[in-house]
Protein backbone atom coordinates (compact mmCIF):
# COMPACT_ATOMS: atom_id res chain seq x y z
CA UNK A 1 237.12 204.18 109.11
CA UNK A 2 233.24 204.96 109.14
CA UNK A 3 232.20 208.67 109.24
CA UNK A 4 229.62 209.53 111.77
CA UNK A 5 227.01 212.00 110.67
CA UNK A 6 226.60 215.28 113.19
CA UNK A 7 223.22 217.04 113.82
CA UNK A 8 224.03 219.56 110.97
CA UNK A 9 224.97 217.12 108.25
CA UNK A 10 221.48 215.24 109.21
CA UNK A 11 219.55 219.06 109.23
CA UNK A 12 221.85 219.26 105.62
CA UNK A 13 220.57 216.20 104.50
CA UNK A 14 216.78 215.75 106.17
CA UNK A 15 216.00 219.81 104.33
CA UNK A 16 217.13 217.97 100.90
CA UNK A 17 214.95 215.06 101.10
CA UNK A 18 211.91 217.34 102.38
CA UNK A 19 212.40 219.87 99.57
CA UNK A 20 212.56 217.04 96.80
CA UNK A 21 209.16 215.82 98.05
CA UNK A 22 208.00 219.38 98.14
CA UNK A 23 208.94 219.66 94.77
CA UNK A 24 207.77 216.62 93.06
CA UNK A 25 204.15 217.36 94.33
CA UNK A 26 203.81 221.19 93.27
CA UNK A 27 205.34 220.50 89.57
CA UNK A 28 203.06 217.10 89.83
CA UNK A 29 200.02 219.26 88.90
CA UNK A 30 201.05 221.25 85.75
CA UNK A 31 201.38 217.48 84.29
CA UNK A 32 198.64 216.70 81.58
CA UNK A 33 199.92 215.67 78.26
CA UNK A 34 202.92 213.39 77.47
CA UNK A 35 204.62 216.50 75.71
CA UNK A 36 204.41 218.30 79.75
CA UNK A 37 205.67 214.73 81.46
CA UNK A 38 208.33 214.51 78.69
CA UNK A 39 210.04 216.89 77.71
CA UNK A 40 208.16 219.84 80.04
CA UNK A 41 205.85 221.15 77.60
CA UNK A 42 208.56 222.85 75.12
CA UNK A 43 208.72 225.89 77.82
CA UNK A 44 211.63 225.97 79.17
CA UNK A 45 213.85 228.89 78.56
CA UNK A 46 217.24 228.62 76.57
CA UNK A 47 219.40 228.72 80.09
CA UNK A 48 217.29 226.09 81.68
CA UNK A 49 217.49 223.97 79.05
CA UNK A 50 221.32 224.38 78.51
CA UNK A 51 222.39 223.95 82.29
CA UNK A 52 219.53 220.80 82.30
CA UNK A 53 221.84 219.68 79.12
CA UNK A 54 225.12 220.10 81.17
CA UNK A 55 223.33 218.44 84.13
CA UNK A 56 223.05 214.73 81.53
CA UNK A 57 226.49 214.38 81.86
CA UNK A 58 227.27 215.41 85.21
CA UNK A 59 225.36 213.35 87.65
CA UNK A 60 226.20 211.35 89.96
CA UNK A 61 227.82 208.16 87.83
CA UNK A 62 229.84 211.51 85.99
CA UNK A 63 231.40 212.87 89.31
CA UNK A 64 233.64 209.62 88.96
CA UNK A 65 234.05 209.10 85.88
CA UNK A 66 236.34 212.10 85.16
CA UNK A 67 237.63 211.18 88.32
CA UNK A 68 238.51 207.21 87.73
CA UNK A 69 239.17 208.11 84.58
CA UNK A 70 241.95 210.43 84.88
CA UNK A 71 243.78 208.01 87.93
CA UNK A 72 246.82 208.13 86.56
CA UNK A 73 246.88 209.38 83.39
CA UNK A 74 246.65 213.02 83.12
CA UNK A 75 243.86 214.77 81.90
CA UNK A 76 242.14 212.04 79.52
CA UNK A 77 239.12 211.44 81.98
CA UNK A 78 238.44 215.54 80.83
CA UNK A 79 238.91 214.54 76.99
CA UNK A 80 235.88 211.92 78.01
CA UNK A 81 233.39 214.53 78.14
CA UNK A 82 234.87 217.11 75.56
CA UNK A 83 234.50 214.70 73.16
CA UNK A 84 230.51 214.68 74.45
CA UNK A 85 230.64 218.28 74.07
CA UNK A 86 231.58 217.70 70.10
CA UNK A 87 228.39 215.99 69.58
CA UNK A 88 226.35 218.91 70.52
CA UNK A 89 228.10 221.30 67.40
CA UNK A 90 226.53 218.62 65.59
CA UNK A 91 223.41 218.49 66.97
CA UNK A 92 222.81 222.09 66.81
CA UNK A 93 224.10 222.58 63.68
CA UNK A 94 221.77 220.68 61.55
CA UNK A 95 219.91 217.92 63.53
CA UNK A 96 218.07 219.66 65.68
CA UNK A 97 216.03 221.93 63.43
CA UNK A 98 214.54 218.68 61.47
CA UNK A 99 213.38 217.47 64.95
CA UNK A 100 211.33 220.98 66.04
CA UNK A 101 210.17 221.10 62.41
CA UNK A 102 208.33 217.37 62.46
CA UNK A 103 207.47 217.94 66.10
CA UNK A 104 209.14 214.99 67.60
CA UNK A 105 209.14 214.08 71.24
CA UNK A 106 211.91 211.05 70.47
CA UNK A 107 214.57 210.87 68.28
CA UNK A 108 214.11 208.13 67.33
CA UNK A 109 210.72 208.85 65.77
CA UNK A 110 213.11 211.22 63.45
CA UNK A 111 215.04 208.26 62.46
CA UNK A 112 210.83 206.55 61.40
CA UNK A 113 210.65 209.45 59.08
CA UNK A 114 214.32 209.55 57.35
CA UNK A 115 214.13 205.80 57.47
CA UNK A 116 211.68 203.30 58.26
CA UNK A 117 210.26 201.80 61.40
CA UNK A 118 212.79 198.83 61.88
CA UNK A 119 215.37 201.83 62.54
CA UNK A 120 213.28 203.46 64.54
CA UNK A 121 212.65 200.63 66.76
CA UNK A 122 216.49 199.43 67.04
CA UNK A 123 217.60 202.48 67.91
CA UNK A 124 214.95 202.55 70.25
CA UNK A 125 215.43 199.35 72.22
CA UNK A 126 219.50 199.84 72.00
CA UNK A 127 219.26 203.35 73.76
CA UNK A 128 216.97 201.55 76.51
CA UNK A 129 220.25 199.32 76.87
CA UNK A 130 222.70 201.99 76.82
CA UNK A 131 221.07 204.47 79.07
CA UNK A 132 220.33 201.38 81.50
CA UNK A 133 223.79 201.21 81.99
CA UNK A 134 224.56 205.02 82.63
CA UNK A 135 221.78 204.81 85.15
CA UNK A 136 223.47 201.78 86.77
CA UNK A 137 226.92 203.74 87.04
CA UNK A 138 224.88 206.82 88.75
CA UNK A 139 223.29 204.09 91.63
CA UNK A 140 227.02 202.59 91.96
CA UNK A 141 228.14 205.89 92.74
CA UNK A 142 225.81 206.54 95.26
CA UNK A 143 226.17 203.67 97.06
CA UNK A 144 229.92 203.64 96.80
CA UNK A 145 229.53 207.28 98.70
CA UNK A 146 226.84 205.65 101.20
CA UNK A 147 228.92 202.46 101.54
CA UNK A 148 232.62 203.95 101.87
CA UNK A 149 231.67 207.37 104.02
CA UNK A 150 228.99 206.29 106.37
CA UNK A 151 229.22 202.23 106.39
CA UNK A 152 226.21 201.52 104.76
CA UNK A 153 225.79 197.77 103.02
CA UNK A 154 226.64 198.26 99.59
CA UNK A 155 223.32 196.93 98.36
CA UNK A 156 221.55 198.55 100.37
CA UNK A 157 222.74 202.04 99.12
CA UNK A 158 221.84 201.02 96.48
CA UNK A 159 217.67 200.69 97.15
CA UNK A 160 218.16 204.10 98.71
CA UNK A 161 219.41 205.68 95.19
CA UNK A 162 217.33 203.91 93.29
CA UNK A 163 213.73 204.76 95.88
CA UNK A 164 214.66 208.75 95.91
CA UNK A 165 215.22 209.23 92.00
CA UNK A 166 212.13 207.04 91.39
CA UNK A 167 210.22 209.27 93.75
CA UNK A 168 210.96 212.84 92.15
CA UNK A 169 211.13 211.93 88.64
CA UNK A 170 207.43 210.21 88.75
CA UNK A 171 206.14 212.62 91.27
CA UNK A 172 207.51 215.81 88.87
CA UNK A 173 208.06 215.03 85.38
CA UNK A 174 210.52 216.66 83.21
CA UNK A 175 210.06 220.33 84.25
CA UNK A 176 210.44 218.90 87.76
CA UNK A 177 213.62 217.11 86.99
CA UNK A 178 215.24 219.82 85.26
CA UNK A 179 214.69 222.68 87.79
CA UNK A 180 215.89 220.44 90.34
CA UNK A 181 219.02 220.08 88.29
CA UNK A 182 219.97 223.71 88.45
CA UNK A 183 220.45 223.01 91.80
CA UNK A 184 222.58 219.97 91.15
CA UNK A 185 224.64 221.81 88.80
CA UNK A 186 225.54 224.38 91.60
CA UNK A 187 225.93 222.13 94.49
CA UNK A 188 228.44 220.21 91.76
CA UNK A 189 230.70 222.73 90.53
CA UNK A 190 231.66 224.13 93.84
CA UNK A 191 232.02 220.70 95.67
CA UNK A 192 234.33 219.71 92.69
CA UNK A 193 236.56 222.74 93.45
CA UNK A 194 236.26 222.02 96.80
CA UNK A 195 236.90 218.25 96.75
CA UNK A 196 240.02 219.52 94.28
CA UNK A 197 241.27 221.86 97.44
CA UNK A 198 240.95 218.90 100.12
CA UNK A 199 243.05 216.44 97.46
CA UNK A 200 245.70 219.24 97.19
CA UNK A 201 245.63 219.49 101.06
CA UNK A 202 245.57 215.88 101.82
CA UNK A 203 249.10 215.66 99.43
CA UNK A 204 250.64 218.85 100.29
CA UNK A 205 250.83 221.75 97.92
CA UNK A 206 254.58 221.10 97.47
CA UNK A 207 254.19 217.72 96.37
CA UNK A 208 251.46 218.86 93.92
CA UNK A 209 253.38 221.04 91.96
CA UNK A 210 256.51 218.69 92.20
CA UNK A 211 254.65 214.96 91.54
CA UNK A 212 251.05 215.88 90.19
CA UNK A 213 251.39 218.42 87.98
CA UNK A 214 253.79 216.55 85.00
CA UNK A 215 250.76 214.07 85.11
CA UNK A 216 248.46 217.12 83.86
CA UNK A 217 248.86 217.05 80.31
CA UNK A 218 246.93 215.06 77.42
CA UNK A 219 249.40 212.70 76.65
CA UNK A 220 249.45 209.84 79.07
CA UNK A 221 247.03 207.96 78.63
CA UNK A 222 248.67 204.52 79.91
CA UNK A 223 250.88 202.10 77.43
CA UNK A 224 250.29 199.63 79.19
CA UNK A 225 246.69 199.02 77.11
CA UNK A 226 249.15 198.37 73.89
CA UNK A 227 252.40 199.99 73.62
CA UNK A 228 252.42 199.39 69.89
CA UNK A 229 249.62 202.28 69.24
CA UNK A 230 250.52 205.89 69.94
CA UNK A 231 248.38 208.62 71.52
CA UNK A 232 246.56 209.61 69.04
CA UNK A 233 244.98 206.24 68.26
CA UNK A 234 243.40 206.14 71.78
CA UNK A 235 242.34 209.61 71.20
CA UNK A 236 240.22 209.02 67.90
CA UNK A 237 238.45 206.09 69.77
CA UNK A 238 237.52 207.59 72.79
CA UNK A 239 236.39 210.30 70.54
CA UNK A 240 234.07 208.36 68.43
CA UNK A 241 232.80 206.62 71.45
CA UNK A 242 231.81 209.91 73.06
CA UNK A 243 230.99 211.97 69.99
CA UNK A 244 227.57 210.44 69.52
CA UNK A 245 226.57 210.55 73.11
CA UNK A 246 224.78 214.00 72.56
CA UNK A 247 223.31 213.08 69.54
CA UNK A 248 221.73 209.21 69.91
CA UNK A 249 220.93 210.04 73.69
CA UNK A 250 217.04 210.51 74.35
CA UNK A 251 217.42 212.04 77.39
CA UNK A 252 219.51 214.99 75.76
CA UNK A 253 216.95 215.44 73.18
CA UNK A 254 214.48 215.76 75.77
CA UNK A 255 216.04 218.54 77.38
CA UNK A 256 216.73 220.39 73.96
CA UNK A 257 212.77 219.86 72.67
CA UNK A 258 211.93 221.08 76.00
CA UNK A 259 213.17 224.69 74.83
CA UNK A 260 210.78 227.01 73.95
CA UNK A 261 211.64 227.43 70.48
CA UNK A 262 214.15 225.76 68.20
CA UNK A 263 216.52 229.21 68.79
CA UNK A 264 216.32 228.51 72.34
CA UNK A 265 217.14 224.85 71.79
CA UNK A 266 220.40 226.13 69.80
CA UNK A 267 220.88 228.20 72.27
CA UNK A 268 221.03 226.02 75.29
CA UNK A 269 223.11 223.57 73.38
CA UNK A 270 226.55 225.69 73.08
CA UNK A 271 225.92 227.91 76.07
CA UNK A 272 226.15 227.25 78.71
CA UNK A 273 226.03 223.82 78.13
CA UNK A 274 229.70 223.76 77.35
CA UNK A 275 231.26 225.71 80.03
CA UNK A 276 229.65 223.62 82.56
CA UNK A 277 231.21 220.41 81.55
CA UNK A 278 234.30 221.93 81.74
CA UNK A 279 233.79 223.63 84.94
CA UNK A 280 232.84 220.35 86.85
CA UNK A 281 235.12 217.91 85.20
CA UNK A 282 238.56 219.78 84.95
CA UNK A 283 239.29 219.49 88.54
CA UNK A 284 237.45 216.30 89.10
CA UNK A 285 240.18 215.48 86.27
CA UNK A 286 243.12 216.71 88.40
CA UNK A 287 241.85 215.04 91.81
CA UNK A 288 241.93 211.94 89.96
CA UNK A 289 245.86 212.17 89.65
CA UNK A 290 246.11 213.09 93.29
CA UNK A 291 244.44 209.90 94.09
CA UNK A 292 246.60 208.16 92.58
CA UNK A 293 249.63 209.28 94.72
CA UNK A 294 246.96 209.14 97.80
CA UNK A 295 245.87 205.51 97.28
CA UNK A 296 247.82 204.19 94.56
CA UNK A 297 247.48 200.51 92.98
CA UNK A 298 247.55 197.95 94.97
CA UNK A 299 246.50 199.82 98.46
CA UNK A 300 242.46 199.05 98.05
CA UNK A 301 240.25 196.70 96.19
CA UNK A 302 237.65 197.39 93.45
CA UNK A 303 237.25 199.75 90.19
CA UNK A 304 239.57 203.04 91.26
CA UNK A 305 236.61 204.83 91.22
CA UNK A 306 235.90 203.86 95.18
CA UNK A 307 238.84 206.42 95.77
CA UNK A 308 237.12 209.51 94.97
CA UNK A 309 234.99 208.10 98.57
CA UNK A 310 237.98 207.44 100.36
CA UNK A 311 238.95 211.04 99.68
CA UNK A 312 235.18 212.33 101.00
CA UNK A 313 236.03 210.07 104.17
CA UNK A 314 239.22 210.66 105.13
CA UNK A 315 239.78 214.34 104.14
CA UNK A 316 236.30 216.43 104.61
CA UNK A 317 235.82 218.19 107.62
CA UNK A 318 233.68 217.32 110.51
CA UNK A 319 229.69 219.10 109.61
CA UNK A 320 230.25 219.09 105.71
CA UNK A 321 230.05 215.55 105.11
CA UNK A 322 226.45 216.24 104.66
CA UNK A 323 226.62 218.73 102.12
CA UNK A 324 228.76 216.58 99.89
CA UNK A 325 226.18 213.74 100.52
CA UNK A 326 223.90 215.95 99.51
CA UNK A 327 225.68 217.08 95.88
CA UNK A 328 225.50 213.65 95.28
CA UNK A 329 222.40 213.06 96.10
CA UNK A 330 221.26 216.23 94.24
CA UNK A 331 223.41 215.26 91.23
CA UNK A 332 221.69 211.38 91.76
CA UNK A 333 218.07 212.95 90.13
CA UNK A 334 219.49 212.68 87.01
CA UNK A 335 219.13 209.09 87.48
CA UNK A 336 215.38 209.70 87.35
CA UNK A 337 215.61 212.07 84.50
CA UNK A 338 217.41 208.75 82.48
CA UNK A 339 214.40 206.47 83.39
CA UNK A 340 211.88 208.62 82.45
CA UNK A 341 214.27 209.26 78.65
CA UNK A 342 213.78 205.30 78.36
CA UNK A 343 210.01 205.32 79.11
CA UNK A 344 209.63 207.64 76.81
CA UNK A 345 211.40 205.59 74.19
CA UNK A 346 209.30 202.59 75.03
CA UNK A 347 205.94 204.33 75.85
CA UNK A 348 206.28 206.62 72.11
CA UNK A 349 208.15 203.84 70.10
CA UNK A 350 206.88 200.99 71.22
CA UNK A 351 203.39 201.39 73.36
CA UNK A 352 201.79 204.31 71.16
CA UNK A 353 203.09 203.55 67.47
CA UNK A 354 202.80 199.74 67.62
CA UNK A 355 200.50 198.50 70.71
CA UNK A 356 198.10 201.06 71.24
CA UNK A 357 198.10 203.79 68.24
CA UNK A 358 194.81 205.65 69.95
CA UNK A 359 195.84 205.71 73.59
CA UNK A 360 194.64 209.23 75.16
CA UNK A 361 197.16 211.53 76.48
CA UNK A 362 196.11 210.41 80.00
CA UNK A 363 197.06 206.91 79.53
CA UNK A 364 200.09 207.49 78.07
CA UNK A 365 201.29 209.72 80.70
CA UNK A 366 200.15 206.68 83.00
CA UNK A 367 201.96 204.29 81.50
CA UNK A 368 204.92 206.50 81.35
CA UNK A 369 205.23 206.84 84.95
CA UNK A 370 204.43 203.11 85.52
CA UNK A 371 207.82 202.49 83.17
CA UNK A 372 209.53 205.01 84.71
CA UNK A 373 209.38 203.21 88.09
CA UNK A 374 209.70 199.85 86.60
CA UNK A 375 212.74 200.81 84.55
CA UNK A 376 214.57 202.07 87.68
CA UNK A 377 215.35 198.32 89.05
CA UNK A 378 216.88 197.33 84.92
CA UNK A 379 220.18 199.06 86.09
CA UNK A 380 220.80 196.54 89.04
CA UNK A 381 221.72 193.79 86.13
CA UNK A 382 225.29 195.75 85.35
CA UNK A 383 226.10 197.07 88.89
CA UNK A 384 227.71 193.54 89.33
CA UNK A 385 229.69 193.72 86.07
CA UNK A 386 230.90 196.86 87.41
CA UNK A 387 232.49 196.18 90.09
CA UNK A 388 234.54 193.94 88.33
CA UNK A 389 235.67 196.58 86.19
CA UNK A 390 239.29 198.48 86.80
CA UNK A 391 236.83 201.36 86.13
CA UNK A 392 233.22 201.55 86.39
CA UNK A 393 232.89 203.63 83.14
CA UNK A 394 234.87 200.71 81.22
CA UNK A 395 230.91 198.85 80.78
CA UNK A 396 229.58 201.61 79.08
CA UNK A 397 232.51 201.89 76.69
CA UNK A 398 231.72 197.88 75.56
CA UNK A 399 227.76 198.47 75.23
CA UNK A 400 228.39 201.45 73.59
CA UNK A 401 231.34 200.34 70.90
CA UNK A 402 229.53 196.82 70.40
CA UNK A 403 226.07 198.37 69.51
CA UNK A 404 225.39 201.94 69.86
CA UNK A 405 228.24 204.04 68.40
CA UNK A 406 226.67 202.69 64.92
CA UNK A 407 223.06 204.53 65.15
CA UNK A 408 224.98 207.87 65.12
CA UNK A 409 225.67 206.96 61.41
CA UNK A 410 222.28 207.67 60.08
CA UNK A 411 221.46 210.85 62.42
CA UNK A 412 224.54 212.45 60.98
CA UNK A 413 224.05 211.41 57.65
CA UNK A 414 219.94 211.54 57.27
CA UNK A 415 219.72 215.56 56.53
CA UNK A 416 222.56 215.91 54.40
CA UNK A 417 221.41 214.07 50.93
CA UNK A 418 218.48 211.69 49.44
CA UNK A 419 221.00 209.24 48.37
CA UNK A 420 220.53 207.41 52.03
CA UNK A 421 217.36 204.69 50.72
CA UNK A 422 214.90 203.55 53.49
CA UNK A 423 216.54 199.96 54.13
CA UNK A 424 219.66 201.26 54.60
CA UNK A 425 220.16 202.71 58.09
CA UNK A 426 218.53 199.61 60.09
CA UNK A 427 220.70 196.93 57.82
CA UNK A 428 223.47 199.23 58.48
CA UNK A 429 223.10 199.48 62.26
CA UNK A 430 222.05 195.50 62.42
CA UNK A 431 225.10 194.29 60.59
CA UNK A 432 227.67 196.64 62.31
CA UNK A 433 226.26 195.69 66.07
CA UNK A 434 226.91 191.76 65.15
CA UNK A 435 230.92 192.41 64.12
CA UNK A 436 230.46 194.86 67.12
CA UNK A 437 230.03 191.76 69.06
CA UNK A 438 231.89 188.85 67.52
CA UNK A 439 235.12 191.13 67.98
CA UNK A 440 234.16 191.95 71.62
CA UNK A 441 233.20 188.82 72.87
CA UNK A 442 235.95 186.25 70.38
CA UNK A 443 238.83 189.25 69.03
CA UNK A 444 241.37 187.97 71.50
CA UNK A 445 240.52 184.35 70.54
CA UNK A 446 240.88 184.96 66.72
CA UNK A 447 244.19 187.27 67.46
CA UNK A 448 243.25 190.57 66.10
CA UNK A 449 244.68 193.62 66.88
CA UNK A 450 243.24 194.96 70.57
CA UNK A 451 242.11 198.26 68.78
CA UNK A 452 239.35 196.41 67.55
CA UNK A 453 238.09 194.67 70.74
CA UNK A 454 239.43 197.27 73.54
CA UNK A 455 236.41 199.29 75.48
CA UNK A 456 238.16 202.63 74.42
CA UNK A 457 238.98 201.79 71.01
CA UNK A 458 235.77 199.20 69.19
CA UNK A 459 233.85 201.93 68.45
CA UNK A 460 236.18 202.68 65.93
CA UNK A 461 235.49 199.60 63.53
CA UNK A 462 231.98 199.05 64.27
CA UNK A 463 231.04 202.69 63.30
CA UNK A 464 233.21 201.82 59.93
CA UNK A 465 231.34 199.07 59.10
CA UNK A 466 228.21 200.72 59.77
CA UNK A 467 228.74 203.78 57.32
CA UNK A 468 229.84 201.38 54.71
CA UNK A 469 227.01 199.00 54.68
CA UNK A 470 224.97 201.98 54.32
CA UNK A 471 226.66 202.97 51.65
CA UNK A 472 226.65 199.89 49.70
CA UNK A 473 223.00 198.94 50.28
CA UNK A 474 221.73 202.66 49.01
CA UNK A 475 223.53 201.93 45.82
CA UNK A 476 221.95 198.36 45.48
CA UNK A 477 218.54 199.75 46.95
CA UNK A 478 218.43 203.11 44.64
CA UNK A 479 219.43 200.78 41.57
CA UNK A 480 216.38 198.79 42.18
CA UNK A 481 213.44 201.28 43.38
CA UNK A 482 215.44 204.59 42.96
CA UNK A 483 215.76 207.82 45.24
CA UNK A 484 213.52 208.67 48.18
CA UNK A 485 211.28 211.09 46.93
CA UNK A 486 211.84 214.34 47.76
CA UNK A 487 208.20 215.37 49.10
CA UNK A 488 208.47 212.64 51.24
CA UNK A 489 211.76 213.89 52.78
CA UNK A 490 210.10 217.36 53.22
CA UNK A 491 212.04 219.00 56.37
CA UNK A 492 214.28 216.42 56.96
CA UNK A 493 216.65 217.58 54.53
CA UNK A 494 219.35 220.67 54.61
CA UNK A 495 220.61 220.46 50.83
CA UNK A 496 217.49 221.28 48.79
CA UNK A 497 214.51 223.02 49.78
CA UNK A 498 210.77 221.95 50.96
CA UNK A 499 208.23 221.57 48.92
CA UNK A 500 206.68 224.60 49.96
CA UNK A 501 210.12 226.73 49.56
CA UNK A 502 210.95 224.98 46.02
CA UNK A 503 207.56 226.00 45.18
CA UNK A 504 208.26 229.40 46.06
CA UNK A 505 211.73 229.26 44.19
CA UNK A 506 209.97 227.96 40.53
CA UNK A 507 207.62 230.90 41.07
CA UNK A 508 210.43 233.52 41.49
CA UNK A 509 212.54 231.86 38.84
CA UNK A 510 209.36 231.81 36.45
CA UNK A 511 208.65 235.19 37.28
CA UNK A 512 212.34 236.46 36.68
CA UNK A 513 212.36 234.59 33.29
CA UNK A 514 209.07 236.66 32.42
CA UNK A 515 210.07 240.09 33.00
CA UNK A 516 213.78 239.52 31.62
CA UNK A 517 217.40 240.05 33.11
CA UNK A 518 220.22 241.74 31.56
CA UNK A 519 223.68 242.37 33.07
CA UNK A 520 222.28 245.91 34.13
CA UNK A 521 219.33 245.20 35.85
CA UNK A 522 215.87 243.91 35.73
CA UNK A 523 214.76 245.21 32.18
CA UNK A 524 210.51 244.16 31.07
């Protein structure tokens, strides 16, 4: 069954589209500099920032994921993104003030001045991968909705995702993108609720409370992956697959330097960053479980994820259909905000530091937006992949366990001491992504345990690996050319002052040895 758009869910939907063109050309103007086009001039205030932050992880690829993920097996697709909100205690803790202090538009370019450039670059060109792949679940979501609900071909959906995204986010820049995801964020909340009350109607309140709700708990998460391993094990490795995501993801960074002051950034990072999250994907979480009583294994083909549509089609109302169409398509411009996080990456990592170290501001917000386009069609290389998937989100899991999970090593442990040496993070990273990948690709072949190769679970020995070749090559690497020096880790550092502050400390210290100290005071 097809649904058949009335006049009001084309009014709905044709007052969208307008106002996102309307949009894109006002902000268009106020963009001059790459620090407006990227991360919107560091003037946005704390609450933009911190519902922008909240919007990263609920677009349109992140109304299913919750959802898939939680299809039959309690509330684990709402540990997902908890353990996304963990990484962002991190982040403001200590990580963030290094960034505001050296001025950085990437993080990566932190990673230049802790490190060296090979990190820099690595981390670079692996985020361009990862976040690829987010923006390829956002597109599949889309055109699931435009392929299921109105009987759209499935690829082309897809051009239609991929065409409005590419328009805002070039037209509009960051400021652009994140205004326009206040709106997604409130469109999103209360169509999750409200998708939640159709799934509860659909099954009947009585078999809700009598089938659905022992599902909701955070304990069953399904055996059948390995009965051998309890809970707890899955837990830890969806954790340390998630953790990082706030941390080695450009596009959050963005939307944190884009605060008007490093408070601000703080700020926007717990609050309300956090109750968002929670707000969108707790009953996305729960209308996953109902799904699985509505359409349960076996009754449809494809990742589970297509029956969050089925849902939409068979359950909404005649005249709203629109209006959901439209939360997705509002939640869908984060799509553009992830392209333009990657051109970034490329145009400050790659284009400015090693291709063209003089370009003006002008040219590198042109070549920016020429990426930004370009980069939209890179997703269309997973979208295959998954659909082969039991869930969509299960691709991102082995791209980010294989390769990624690793580069959170040396963000967490850069500021904390100058026994990390410059070699360290990038032989770290390099050696941890190739186990990453023989164990993916060959760990059923050479029979070890499925903890190590399972989506959920490889991040788990890669990011071991990773912290202890760092380890052992700053001990070989210190032996040989000793320590960092500390003026050259000025501000990247929370255990020892600047140079400026120690400076400041010898003189007090000198001062206090001068005029004396006894245990009753200050005595000359």
């Amino acid at each position: 069954m097809v649904r058949v758009l009335t006049i009001a869910d084309w009014l709905l939907l044709a007052v969208y589209i307008g106002g996102l063109a309307a949009y894109g050309w006002v902000f268009k103007k106020f963009i001059k500099t790459k620090e407006d086009y990227f991360i919107a001039g560091r003037a946005a205030p704390f609450w933009l920032s911190g519902i922008a932050l909240a919007a990263i992880a609920l677009d349109a690829s992140d109304m299913m994921a919750p959802f898939a993920l939680s299809y039959g097996t309690g509330l684990w697709g709402l540990w997902w993104f908890i353990g996304c909100v963990l990484g962002s205690f991190l982040l403001a803790g200590y990580i963030v003030p290094a960034f505001f202090r050296k001025k950085v538009i990437t993080n990566t370019t932190y990673l230049e001045y802790r490190f060296d450039p090979g990190i820099r670059l690595y981390a670079a060109w692996t985020q361009v991968i990862q976040r690829s792949v987010v923006m390829a679940g956002a597109i599949t979501s889309i055109s699931f909705l435009l392929e299921i609900v109105l009987g759209a071909p499935f690829w082309h959906a897809v051009l239609i995702a991929v065409a409005i995204s590419t328009f805002m986010t070039v037209a509009g820049g960051r400021f652009a993108v994140m205004a326009s995801e206040v709106f997604a964020i409130l469109f999103g909340v209360v169509m999750a609720w409200y998708l939640l009350s159709l799934g509860i109607g659909g099954i009947g309140w009585s078999k809700f409370v009598s089938d659905v709700t022992p599902w909701l708990h955070w304990v069953s998460f399904p055996k059948a992956y390995n009965p051998a391993y309890p809970n707890w094990v899955w837990f830890i490795g969806i954790t340390i697959l998630t953790l990082p995501y706030s941390i080695i993801n450009q596009e959050y960074l963005a939307k944190t330097l884009s605060a008007s002051s490093e408070y601000d950034a703080r700020r926007g990072l717990m609050f309300p960053n956090i109750l968002l999250w929670i707000l969108w994907c707790l009953p996305l979480s729960i209308l996953g479980n109902i799904a699985y009583f509505l359409y349960p294994p076996g009754s449809f083909t494809g990742p589970v994820d297509r029956s969050l549509f089925f849902i939409i089609r068979d359950l909404a109302p005649a005249g709203i259909i629109g209006l959901l169409v439209a939360t997705f398509f509002a939640a869908s411009q984060d799509i553009g905000g992830t392209a333009q996080s990657v051109a970034s990456l490329i145009t400050i990592d790659t284009y400015q530091r090693f291709i063209r170290k003089g370009a003006s501001e002008e040219e590198l917000v042109k070549v920016g937006r020429i990426l930004t386009a370009a980069i939209m069609i890179v997703p269309l290389v997973w979208i295959p992949l998954m659909l082969a998937m039991p869930v969509v989100a299960m691709v991102y899991g082995i791209v980010t366990g294989m390769a990624i999970v690793p580069t959170v090593v040396p963000y967490i442990v850069g500021p904390l001491t100058r026994f990390w040496s410059r070699r360290s993070a990038i032989v770290g990273c390099l050696v941890a992504a190739v186990f990453g990948f023989i164990f993916r690709m060959w760990g059923k072949d050479l029979g070890l345990p499925l903890l190590i190769y399972h989506p959920w679970t490889c991040g788990i020995p890669t990011i071991i690996i990773g912290f202890v070749v760092m380890v052992v090559w700053s001990l070989i690497e210190n032996s040989v050319k000793g320590p960092i020096p500390e003026t050259e880790l000025e501000g990247l550092l929370i255990t020892s002052p600047g140079v400026k502050a120690a400076m400041l400390q010898n003189a007090l210290v000198t001062r206090l040895t001068e005029i004396g100290f006894h245990k009753s005071g200050l005595v000359r």
